[in-house]
PDB file of N, CA and C in Angstrom:
ATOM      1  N   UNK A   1     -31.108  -7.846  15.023  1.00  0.00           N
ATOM      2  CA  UNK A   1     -31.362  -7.136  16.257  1.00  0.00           C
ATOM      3  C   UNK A   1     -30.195  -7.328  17.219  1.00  0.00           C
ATOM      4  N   UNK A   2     -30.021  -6.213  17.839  1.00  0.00           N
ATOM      5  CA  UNK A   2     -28.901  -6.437  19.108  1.00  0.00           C
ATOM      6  C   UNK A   2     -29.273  -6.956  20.583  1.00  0.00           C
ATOM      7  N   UNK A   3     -28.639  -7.856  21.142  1.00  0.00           N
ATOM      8  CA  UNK A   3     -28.810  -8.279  21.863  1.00  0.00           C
ATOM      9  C   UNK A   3     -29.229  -7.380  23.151  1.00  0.00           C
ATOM     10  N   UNK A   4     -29.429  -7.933  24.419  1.00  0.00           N
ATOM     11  CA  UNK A   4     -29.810  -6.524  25.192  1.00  0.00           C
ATOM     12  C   UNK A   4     -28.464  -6.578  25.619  1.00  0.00           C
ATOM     13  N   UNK A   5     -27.208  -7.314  26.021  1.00  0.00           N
ATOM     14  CA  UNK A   5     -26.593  -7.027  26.678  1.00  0.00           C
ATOM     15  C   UNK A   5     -25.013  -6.100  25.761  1.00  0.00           C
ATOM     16  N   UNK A   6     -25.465  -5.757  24.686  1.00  0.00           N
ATOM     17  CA  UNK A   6     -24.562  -5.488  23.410  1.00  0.00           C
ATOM     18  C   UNK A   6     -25.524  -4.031  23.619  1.00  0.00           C
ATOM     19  N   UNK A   7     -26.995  -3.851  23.872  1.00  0.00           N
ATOM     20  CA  UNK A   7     -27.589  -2.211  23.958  1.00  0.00           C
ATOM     21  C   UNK A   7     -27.242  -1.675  25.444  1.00  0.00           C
ATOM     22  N   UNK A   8     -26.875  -2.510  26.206  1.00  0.00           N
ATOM     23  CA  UNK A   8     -26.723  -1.887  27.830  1.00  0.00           C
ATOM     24  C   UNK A   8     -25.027  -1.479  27.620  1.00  0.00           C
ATOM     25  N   UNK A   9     -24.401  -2.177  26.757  1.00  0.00           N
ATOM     26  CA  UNK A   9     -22.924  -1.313  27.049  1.00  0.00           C
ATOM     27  C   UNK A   9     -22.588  -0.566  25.786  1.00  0.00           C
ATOM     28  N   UNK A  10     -23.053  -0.431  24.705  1.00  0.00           N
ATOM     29  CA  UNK A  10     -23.258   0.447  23.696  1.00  0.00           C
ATOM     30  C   UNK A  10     -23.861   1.939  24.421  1.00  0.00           C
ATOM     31  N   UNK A  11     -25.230   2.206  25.429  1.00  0.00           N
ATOM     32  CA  UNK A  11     -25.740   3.057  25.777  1.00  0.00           C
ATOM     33  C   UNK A  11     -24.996   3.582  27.118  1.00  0.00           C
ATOM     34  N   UNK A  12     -24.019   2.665  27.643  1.00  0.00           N
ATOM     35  CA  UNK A  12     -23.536   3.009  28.145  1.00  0.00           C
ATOM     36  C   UNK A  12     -21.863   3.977  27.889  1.00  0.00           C
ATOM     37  N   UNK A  13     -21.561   3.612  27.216  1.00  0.00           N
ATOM     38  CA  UNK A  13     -20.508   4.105  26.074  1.00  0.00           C
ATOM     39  C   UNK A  13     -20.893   5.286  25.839  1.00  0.00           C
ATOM     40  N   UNK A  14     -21.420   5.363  25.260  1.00  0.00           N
ATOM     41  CA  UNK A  14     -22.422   6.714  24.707  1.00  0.00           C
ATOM     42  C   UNK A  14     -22.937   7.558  26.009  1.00  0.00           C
ATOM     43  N   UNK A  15     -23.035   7.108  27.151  1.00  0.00           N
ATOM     44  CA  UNK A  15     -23.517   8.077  28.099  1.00  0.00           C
ATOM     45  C   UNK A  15     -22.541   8.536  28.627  1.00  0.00           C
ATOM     46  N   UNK A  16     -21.247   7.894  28.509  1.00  0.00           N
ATOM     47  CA  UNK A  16     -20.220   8.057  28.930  1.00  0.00           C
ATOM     48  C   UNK A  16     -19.276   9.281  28.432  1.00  0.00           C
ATOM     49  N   UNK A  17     -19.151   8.946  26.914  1.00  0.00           N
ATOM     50  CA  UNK A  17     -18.868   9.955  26.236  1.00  0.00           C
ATOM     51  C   UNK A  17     -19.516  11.261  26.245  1.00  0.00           C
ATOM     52  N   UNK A  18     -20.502  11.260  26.480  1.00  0.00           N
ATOM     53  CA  UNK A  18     -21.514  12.429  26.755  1.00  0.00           C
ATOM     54  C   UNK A  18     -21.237  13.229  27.627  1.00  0.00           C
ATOM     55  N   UNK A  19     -21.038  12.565  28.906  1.00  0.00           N
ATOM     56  CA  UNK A  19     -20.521  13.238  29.875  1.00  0.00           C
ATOM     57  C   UNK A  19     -19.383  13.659  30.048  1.00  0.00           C
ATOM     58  N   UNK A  20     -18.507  12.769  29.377  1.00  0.00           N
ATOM     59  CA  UNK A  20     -16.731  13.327  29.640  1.00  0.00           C
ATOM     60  C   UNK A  20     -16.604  15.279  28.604  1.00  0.00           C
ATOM     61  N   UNK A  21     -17.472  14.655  27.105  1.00  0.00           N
ATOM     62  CA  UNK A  21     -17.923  16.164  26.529  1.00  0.00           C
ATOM     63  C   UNK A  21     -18.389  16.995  27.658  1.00  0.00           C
ATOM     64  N   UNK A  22     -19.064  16.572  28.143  1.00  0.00           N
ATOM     65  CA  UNK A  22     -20.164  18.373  29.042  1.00  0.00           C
ATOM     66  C   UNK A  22     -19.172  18.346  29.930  1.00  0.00           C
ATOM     67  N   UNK A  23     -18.556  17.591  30.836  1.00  0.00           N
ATOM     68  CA  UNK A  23     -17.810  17.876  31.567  1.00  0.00           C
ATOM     69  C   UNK A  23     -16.514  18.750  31.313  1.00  0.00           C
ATOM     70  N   UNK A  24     -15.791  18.294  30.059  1.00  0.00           N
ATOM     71  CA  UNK A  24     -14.896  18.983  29.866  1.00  0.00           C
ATOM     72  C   UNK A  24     -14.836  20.219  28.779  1.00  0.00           C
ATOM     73  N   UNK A  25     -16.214  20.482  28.266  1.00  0.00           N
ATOM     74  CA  UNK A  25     -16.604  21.476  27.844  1.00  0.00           C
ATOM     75  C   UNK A  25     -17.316  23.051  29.269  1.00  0.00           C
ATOM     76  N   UNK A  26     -17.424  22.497  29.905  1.00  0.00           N
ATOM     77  CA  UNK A  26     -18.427  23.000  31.748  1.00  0.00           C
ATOM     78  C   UNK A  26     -16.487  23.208  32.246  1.00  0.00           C
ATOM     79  N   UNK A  27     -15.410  22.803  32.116  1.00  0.00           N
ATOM     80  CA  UNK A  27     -14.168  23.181  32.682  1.00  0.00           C
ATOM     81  C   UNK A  27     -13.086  23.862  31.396  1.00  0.00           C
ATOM     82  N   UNK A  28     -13.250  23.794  30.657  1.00  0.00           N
ATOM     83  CA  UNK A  28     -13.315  24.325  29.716  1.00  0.00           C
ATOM     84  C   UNK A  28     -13.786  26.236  29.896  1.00  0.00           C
ATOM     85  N   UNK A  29     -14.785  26.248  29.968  1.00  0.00           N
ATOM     86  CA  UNK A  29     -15.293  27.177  30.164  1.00  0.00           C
ATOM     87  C   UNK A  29     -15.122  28.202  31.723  1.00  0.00           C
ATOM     88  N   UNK A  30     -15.021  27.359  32.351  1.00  0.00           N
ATOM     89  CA  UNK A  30     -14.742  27.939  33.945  1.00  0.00           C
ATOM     90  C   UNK A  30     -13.155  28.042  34.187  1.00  0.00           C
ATOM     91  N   UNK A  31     -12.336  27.597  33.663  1.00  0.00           N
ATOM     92  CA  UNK A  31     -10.976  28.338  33.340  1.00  0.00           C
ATOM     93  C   UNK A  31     -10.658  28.993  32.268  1.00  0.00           C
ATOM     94  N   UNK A  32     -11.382  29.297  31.570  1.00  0.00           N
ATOM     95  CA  UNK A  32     -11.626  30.061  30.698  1.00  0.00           C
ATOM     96  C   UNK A  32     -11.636  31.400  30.328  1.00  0.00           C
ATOM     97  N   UNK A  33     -12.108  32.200  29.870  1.00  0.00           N
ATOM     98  CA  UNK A  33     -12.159  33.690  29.748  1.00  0.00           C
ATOM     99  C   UNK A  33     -12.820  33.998  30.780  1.00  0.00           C
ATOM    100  N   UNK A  34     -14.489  32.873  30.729  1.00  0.00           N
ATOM    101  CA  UNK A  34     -15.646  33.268  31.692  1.00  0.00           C
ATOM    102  C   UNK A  34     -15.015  32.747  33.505  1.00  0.00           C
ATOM    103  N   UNK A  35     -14.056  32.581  33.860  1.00  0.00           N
ATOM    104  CA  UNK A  35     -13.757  31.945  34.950  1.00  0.00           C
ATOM    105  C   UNK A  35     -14.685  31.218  35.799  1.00  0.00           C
ATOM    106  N   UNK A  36     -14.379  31.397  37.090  1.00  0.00           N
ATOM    107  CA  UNK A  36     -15.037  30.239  37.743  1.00  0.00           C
ATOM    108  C   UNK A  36     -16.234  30.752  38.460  1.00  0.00           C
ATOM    109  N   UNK A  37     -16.726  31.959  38.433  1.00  0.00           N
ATOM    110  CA  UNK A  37     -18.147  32.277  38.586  1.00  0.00           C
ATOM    111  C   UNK A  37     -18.655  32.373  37.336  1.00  0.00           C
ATOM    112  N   UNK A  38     -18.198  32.788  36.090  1.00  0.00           N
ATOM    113  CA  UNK A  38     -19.043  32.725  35.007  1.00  0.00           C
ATOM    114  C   UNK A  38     -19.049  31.511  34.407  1.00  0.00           C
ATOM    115  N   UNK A  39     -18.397  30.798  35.055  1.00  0.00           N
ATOM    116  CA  UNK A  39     -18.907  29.002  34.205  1.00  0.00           C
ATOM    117  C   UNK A  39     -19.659  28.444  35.797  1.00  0.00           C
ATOM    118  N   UNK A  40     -19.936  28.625  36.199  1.00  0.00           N
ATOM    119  CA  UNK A  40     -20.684  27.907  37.453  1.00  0.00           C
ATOM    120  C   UNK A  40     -22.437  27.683  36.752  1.00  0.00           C
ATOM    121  N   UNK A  41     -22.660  29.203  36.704  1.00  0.00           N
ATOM    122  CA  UNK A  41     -24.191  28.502  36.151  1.00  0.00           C
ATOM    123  C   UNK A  41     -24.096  27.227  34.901  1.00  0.00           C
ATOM    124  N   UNK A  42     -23.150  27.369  34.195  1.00  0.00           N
ATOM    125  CA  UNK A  42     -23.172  26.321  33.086  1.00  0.00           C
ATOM    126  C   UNK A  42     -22.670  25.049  33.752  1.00  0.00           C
ATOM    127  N   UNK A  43     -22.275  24.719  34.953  1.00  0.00           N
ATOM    128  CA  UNK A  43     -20.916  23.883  35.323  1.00  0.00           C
ATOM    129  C   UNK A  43     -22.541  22.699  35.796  1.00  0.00           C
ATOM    130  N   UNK A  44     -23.085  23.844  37.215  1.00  0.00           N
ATOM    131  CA  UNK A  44     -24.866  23.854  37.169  1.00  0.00           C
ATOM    132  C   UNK A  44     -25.522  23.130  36.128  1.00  0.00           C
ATOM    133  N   UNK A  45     -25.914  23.685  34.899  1.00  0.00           N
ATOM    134  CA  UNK A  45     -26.809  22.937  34.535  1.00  0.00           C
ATOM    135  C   UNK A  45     -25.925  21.467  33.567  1.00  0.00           C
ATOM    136  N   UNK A  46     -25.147  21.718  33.237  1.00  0.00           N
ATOM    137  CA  UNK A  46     -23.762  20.431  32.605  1.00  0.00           C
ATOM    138  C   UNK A  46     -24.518  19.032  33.651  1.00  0.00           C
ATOM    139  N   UNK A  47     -24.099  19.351  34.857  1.00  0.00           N
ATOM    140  CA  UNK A  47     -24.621  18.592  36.094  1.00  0.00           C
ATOM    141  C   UNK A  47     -26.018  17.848  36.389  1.00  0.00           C
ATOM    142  N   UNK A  48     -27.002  18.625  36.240  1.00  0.00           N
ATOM    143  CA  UNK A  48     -28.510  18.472  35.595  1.00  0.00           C
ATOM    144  C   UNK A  48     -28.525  17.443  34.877  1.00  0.00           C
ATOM    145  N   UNK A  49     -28.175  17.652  33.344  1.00  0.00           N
ATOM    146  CA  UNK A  49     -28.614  17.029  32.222  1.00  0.00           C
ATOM    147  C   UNK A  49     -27.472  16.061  32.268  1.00  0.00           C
ATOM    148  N   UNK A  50     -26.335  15.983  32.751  1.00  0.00           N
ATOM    149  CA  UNK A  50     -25.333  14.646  32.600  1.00  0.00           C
ATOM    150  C   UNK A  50     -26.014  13.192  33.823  1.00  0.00           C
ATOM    151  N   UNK A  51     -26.834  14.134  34.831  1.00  0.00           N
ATOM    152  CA  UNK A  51     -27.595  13.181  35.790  1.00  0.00           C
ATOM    153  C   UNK A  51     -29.233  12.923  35.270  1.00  0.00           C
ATOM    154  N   UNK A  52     -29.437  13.648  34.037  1.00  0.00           N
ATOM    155  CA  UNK A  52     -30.474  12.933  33.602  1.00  0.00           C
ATOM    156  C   UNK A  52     -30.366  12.255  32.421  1.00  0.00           C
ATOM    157  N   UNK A  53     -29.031  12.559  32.183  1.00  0.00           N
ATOM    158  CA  UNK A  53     -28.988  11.107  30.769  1.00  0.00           C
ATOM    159  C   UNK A  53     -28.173   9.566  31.509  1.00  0.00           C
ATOM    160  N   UNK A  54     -27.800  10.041  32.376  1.00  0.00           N
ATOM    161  CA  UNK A  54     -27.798   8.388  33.632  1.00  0.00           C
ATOM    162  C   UNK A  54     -29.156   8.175  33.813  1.00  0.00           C
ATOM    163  N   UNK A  55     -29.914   9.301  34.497  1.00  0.00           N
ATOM    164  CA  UNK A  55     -30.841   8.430  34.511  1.00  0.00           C
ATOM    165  C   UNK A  55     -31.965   7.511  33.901  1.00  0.00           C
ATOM    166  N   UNK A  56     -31.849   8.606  32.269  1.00  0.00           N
ATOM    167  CA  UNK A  56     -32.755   7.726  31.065  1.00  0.00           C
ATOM    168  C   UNK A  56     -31.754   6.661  30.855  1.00  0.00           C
ATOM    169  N   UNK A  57     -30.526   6.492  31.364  1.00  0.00           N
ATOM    170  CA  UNK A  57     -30.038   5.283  31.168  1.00  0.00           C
ATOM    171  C   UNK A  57     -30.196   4.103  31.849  1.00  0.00           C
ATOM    172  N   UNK A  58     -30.528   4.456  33.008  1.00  0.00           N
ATOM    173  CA  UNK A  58     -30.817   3.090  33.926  1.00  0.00           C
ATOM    174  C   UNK A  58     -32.483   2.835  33.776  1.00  0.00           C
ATOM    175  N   UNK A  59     -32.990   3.972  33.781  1.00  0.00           N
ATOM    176  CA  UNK A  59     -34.787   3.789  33.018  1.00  0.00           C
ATOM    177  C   UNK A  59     -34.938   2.910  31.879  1.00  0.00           C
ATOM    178  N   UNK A  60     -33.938   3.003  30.623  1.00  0.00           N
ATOM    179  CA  UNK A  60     -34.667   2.246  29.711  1.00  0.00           C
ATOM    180  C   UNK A  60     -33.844   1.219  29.389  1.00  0.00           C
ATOM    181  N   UNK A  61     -32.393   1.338  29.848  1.00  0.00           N
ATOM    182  CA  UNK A  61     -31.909   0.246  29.531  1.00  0.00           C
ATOM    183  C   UNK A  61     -31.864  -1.295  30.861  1.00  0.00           C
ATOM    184  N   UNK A  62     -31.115  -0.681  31.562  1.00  0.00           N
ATOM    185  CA  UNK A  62     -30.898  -1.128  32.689  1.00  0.00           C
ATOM    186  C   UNK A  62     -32.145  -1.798  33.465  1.00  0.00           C
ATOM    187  N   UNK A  63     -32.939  -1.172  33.972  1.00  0.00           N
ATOM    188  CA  UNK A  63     -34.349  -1.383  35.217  1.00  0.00           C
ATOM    189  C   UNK A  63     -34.941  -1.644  33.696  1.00  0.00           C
ATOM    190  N   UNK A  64     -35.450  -3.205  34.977  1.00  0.00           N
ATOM    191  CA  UNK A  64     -35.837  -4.477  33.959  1.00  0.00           C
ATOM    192  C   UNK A  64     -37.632  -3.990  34.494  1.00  0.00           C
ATOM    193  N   UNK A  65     -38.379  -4.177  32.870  1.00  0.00           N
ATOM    194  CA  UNK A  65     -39.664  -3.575  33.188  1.00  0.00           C
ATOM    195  C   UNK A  65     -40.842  -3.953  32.631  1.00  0.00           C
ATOM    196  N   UNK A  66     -41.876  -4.913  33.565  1.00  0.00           N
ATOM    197  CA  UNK A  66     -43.334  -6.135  33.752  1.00  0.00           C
ATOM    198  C   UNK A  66     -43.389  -5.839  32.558  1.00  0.00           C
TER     199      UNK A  66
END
């Protein structure tokens, strides 16, 4: 088994990478063919889901729980 403090920077790694992808896939796209109004709705939801995989990150790894 892994320790917890070997799963808090492993999941963090990984959330990390996650985001640098959507991020530079979301700019990617908005200089792109689709420019910078047609990547906005995507830039939008990139934003969403990169602030809800922080936050399942501090939910299950991080915030210590009774």
């Amino acid at each position: 088994m892994l320790s917890q403090q070997v799963k808090v920077i492993l999941a963090l790694i990984a959330t990390i990478l996650f985001a640098i992808f959507i991020f530079g896939l979301s700019h990617s796209i908005s200089t792109g063919f689709a420019g910078f109004w047609g990547g906005l709705p995507f830039a939008i939801i990139a934003t969403a889901v990169v602030g809800m995989a922080f936050y399942d990150l501090w939910d299950e790894i991080i915030r210590q729980k009774d």
